[in-house]
N, C-alpha and C. Protein backbone atom coordinates (compact mmCIF):
# COMPACT_ATOMS: atom_id res chain seq x y z
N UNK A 1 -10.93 0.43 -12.44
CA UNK A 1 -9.98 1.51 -12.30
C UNK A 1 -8.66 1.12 -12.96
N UNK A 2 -8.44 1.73 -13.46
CA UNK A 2 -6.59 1.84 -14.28
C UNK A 2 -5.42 1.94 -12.97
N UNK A 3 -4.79 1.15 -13.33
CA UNK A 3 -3.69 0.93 -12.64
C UNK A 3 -2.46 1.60 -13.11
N UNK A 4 -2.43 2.94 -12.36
CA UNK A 4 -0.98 3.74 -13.00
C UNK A 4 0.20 3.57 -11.78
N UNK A 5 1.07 4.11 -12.70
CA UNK A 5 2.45 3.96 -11.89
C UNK A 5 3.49 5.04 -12.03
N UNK A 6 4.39 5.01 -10.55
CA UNK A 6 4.81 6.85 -10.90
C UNK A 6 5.82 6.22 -9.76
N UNK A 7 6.54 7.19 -9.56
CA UNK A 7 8.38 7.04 -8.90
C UNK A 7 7.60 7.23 -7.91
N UNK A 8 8.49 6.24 -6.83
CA UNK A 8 7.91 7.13 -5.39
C UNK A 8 9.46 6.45 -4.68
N UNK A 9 9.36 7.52 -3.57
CA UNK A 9 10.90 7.46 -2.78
C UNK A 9 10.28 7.73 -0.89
N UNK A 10 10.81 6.94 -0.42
CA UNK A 10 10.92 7.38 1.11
C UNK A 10 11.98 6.74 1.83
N UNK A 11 11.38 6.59 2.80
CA UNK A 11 12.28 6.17 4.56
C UNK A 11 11.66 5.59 5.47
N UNK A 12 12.82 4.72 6.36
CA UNK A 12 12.07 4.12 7.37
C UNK A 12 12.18 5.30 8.95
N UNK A 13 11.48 5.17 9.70
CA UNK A 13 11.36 6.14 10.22
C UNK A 13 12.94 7.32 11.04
N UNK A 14 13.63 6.34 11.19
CA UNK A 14 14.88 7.01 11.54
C UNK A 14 15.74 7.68 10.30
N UNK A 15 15.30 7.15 9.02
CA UNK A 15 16.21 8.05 8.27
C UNK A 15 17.02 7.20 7.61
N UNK A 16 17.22 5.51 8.57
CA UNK A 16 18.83 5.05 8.15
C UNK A 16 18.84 4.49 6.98
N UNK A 17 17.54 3.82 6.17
CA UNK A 17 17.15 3.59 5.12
C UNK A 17 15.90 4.28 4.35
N UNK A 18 16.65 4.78 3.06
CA UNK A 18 15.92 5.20 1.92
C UNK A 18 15.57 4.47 0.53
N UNK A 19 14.44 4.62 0.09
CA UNK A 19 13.82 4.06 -0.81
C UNK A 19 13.36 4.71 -1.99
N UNK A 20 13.49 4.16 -3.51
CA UNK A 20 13.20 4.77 -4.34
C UNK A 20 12.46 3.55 -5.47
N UNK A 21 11.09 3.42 -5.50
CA UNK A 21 10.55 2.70 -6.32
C UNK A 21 10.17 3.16 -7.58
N UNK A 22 10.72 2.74 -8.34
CA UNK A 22 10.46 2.89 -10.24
C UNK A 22 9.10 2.95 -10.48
N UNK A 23 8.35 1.91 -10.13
CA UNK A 23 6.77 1.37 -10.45
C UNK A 23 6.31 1.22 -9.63
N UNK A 24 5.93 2.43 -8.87
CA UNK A 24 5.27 2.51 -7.53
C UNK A 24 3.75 2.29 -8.09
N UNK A 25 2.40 1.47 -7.78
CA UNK A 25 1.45 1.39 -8.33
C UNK A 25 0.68 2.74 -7.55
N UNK A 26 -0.85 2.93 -8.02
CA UNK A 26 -1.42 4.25 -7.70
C UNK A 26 -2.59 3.26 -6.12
N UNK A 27 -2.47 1.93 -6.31
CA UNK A 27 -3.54 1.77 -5.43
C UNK A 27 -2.84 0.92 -3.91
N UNK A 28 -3.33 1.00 -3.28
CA UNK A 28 -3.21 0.90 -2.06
C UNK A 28 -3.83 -0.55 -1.44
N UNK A 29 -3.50 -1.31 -0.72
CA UNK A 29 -4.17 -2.64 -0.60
C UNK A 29 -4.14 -3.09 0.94
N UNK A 30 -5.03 -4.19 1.66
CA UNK A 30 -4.80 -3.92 2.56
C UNK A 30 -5.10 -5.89 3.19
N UNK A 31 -3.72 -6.57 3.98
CA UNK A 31 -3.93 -7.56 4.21
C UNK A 31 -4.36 -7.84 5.49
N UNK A 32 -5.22 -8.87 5.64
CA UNK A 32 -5.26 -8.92 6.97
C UNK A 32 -5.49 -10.47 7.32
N UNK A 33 -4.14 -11.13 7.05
CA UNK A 33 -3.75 -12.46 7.07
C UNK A 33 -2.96 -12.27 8.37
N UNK A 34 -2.84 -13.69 9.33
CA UNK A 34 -2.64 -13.50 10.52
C UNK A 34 -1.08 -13.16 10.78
N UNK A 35 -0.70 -13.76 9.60
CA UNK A 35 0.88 -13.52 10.04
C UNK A 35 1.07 -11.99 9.61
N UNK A 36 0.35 -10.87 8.62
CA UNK A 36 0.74 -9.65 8.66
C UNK A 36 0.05 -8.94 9.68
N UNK A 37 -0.93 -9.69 10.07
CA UNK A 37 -1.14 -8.43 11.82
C UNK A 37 -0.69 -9.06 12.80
N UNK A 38 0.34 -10.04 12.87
CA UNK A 38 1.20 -10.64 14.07
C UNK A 38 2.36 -9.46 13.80
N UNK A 39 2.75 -9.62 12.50
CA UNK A 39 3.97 -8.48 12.30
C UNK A 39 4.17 -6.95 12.41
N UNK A 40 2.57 -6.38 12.11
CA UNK A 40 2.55 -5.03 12.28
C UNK A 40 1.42 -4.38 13.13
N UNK A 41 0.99 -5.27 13.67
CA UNK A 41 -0.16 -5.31 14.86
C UNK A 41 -1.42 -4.95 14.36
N UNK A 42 -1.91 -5.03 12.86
CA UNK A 42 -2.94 -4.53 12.48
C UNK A 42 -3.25 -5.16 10.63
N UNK A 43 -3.62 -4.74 9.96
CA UNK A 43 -3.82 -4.96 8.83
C UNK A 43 -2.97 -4.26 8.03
N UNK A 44 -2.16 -4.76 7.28
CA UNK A 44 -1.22 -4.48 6.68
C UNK A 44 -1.43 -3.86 5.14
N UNK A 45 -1.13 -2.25 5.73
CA UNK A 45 -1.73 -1.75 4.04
C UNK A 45 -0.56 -1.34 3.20
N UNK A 46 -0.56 -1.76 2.08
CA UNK A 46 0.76 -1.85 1.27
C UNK A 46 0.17 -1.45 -0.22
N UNK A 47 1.46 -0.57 -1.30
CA UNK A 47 1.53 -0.22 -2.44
C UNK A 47 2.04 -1.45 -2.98
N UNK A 48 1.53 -1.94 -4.05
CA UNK A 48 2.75 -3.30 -4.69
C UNK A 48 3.70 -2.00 -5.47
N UNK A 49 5.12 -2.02 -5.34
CA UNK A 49 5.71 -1.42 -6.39
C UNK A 49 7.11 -2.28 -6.69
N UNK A 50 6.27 -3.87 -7.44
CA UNK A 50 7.14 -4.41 -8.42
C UNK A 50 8.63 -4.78 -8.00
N UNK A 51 9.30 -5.57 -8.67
CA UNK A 51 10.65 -5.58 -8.80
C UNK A 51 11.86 -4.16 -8.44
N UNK A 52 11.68 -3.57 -9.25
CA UNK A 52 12.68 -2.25 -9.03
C UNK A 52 12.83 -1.14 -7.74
N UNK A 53 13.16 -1.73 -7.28
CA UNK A 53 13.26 -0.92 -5.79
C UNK A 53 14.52 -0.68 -5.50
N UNK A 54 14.85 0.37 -5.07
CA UNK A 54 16.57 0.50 -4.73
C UNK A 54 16.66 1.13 -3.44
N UNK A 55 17.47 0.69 -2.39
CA UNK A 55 17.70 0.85 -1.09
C UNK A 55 19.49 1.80 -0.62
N UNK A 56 18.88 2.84 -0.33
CA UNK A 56 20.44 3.82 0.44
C UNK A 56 20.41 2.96 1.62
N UNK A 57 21.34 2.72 2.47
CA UNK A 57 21.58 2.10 3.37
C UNK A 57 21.45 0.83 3.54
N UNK A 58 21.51 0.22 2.77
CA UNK A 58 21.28 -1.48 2.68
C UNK A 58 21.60 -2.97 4.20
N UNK A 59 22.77 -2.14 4.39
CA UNK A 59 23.61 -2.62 5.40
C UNK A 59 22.53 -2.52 6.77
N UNK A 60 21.61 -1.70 6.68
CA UNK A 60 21.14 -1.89 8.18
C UNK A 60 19.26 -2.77 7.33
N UNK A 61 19.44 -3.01 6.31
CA UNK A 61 17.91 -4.24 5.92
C UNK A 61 18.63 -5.42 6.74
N UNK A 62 17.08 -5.82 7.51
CA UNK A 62 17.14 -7.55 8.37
C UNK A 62 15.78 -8.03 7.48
N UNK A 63 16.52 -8.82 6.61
CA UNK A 63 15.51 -9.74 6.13
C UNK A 63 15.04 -10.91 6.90
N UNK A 64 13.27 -11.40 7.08
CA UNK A 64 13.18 -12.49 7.94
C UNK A 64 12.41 -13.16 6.91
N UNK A 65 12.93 -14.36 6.77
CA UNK A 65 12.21 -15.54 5.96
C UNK A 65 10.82 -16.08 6.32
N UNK A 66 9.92 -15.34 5.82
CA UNK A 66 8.48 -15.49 6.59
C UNK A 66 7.54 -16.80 6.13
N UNK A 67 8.16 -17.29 5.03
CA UNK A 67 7.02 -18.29 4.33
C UNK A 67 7.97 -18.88 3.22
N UNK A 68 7.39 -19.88 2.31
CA UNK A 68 8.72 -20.20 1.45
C UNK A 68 8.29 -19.88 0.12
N UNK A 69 7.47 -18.54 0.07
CA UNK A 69 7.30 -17.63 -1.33
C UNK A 69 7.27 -16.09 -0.95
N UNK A 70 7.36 -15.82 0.44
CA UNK A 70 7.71 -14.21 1.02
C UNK A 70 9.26 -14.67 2.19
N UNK A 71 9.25 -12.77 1.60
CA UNK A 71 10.22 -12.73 2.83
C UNK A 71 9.29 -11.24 3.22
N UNK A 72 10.01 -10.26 4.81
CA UNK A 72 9.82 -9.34 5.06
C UNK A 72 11.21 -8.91 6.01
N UNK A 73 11.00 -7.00 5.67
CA UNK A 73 12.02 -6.79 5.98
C UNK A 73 11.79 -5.64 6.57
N UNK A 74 12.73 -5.65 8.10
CA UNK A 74 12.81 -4.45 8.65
C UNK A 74 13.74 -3.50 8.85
N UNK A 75 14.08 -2.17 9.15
CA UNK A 75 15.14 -1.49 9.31
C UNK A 75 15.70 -1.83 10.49
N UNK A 76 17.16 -2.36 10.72
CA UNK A 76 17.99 -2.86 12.13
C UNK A 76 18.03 -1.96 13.15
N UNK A 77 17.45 -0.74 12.88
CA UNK A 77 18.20 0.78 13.50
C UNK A 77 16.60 0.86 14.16
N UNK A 78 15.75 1.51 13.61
CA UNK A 78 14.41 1.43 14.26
C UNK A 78 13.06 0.63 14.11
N UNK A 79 13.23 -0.35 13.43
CA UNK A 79 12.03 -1.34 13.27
C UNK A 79 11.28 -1.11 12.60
N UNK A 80 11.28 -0.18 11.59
CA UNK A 80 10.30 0.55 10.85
C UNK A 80 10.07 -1.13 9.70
N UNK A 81 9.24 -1.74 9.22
CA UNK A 81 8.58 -2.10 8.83
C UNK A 81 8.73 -1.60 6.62
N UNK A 82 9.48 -2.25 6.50
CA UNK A 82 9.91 -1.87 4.98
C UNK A 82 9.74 -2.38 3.80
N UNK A 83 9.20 -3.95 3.67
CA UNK A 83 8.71 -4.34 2.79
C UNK A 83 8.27 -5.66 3.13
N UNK A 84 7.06 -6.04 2.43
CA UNK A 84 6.78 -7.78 1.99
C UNK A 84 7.44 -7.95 0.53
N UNK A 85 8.30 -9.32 0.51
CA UNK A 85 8.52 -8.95 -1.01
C UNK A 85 8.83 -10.45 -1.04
N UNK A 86 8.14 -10.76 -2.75
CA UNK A 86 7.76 -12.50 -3.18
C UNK A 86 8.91 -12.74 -3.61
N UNK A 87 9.38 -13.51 -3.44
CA UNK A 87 10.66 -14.49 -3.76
C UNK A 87 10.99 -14.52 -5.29
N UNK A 88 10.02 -15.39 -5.60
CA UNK A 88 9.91 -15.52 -7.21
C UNK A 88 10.34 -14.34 -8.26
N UNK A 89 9.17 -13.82 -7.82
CA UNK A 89 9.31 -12.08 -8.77
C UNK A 89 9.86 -10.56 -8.27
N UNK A 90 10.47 -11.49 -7.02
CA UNK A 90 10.46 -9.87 -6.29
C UNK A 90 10.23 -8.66 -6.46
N UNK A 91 8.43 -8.95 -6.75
CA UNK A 91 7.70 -7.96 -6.28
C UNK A 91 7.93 -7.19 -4.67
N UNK A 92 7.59 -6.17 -4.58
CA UNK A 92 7.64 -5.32 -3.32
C UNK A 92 6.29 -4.44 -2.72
N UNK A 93 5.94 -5.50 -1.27
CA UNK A 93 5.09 -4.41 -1.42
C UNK A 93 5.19 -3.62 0.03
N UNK A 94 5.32 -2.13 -0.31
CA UNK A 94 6.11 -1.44 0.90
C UNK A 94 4.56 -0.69 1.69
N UNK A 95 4.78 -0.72 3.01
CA UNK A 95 3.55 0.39 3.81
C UNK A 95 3.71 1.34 3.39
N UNK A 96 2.27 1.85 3.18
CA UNK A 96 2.01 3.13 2.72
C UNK A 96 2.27 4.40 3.20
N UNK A 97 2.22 4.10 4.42
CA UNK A 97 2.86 5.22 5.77
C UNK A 97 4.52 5.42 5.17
N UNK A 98 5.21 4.66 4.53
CA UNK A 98 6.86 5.00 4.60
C UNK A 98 6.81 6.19 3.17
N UNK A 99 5.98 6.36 2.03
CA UNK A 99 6.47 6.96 1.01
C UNK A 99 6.45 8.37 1.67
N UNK A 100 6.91 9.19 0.88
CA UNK A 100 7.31 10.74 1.41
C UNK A 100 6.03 11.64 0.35
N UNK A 101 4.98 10.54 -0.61
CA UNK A 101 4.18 11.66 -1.32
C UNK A 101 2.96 10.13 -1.36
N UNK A 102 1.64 10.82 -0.65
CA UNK A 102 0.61 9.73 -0.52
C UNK A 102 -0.40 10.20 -1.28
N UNK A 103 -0.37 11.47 -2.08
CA UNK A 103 -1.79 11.61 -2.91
C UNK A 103 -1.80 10.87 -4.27
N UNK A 104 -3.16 11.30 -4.56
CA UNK A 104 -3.77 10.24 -5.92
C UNK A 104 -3.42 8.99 -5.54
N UNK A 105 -3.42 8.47 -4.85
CA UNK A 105 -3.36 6.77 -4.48
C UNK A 105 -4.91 6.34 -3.61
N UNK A 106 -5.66 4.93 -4.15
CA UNK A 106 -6.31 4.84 -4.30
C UNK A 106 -6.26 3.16 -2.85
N UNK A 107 -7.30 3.39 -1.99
CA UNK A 107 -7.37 2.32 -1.37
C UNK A 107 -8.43 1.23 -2.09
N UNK A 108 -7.90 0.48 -2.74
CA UNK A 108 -9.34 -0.66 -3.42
C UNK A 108 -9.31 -2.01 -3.35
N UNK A 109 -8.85 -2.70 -2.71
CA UNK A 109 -8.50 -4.08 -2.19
C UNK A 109 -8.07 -4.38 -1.02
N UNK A 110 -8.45 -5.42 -0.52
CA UNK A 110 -8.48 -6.09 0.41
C UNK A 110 -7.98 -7.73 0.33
N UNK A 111 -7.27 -8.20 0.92
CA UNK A 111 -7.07 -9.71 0.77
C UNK A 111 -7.36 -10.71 1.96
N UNK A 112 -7.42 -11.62 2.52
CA UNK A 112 -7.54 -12.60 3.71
C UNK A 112 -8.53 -11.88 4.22
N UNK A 113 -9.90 -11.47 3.79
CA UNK A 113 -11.00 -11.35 4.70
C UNK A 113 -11.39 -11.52 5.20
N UNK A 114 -10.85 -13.55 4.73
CA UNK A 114 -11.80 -14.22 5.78
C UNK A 114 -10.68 -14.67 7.33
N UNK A 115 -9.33 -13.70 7.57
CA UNK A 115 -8.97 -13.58 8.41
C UNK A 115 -9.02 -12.29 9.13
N UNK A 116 -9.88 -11.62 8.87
CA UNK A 116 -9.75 -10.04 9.24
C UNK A 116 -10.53 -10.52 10.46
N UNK A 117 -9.94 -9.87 11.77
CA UNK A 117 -11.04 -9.87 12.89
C UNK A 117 -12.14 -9.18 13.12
N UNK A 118 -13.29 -9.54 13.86
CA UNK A 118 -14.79 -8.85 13.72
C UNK A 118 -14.06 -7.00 14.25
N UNK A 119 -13.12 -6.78 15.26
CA UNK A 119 -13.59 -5.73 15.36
C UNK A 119 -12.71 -4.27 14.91
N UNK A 120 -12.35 -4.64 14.03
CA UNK A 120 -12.67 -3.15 12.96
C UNK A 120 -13.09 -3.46 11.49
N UNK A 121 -13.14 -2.27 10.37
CA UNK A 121 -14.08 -2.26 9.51
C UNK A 121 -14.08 -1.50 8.65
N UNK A 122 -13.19 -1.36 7.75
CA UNK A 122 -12.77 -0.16 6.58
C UNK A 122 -14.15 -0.10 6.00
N UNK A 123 -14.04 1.52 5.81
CA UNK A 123 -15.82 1.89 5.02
C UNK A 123 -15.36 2.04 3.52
N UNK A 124 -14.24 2.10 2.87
CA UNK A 124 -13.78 2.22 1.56
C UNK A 124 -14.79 0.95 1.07
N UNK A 125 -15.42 1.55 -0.03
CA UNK A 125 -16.02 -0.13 -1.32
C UNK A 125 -14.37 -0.19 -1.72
N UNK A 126 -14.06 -1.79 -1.73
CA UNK A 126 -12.98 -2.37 -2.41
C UNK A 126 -13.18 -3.73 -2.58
N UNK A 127 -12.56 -4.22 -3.64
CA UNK A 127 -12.43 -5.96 -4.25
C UNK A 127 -11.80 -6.34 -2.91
N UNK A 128 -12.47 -7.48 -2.42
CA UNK A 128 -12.67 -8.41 -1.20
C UNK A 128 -12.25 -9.94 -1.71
N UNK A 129 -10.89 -10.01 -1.34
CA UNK A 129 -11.02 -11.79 -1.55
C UNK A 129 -10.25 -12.36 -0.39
N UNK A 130 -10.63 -13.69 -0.10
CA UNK A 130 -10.42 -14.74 0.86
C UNK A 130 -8.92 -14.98 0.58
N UNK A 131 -8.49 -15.61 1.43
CA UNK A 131 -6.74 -16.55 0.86
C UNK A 131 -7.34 -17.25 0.08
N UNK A 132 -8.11 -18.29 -0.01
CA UNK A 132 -8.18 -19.13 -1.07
C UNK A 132 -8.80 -18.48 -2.16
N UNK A 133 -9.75 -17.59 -2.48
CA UNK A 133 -9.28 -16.95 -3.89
C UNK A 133 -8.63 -15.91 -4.08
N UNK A 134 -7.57 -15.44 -3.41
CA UNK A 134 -6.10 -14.60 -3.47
C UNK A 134 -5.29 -15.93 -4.24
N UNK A 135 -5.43 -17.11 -3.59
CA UNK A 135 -4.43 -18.02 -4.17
C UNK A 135 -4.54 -18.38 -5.09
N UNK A 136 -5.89 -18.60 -5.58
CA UNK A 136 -6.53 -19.35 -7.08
C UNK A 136 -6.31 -18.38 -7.95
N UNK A 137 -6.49 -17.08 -7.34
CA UNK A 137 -6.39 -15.78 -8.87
C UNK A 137 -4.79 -15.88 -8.87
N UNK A 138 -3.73 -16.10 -8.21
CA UNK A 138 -2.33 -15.71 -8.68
C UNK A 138 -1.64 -17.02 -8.29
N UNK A 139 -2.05 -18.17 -8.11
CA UNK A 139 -1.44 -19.51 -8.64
C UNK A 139 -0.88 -19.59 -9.78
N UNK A 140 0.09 -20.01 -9.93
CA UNK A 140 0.76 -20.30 -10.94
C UNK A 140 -0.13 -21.63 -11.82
N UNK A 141 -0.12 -21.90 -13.45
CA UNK A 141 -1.05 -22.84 -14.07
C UNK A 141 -0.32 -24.16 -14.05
N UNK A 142 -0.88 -25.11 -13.90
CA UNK A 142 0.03 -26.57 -13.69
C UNK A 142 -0.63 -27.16 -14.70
């Protein structure tokens, strides 16, 4: 499948922060590494949309230093859940629940499978990889 990209803009649920991503991607992804269902109580399904992200209300983002190649960030006002985003490239990848337009987006990946718990079970066919080949495909070359 082709990987397109299109503006997308939303909010965290109170309103106090708005979002407008340049290179919002069309597909949809979904982690289920322990530290993103410690954080959002479930499997964490996210758009990557890249570097260019611009934030109205900035002043109420609480960034928490989650790892020492992510951070994540929530709204101070209602907890809404606003981005994973990589250090390095600050890439962004925001829940899919926050954009304000969810069609033509495509659920097709999956990552930390081999942390997903036995009991639930997305019926979508999607590319399935472990942390360790999540890590081997986007390791940097030494």
């Amino acid at each position: 499948m082709m990987t397109e990209t299109k503006t997308g803009t939303g909010t965290c649920l109170c309103g106090a922060i708005s979002f407008t991503a340049q290179n919002m991607k069309n597909r949809i992804g979904a982690c289920h590494c322990n530290m993103c269902r410690k954080w959002g109580g479930s499997a964490f399904m996210e758009v990557d949309c890249g570097p260019d992200v611009k934030f109205e209300g900035e002043e109420k983002l609480s960034v928490f230093n989650s790892s020492e190649w992510a951070e994540r960030c929530f709204c101070a006002v209602c907890g809404s859940h606003l981005f994973y985003r990589l250090k390095e490239s600050q890439d962004h990848m925001i829940p899919v629940g926050l954009f304000d337009e969810d069609h033509d987006l495509v659920f097709d990946h999956q990552v930390f499978v081999d942390e997903k718990p036995d009991y639930y079970q997305f019926a979508n066919k999607t590319e399935d990889l472990t942390g360790a080949e999540l890590f081997a495909k986007f390791a940097p070359p030494e």
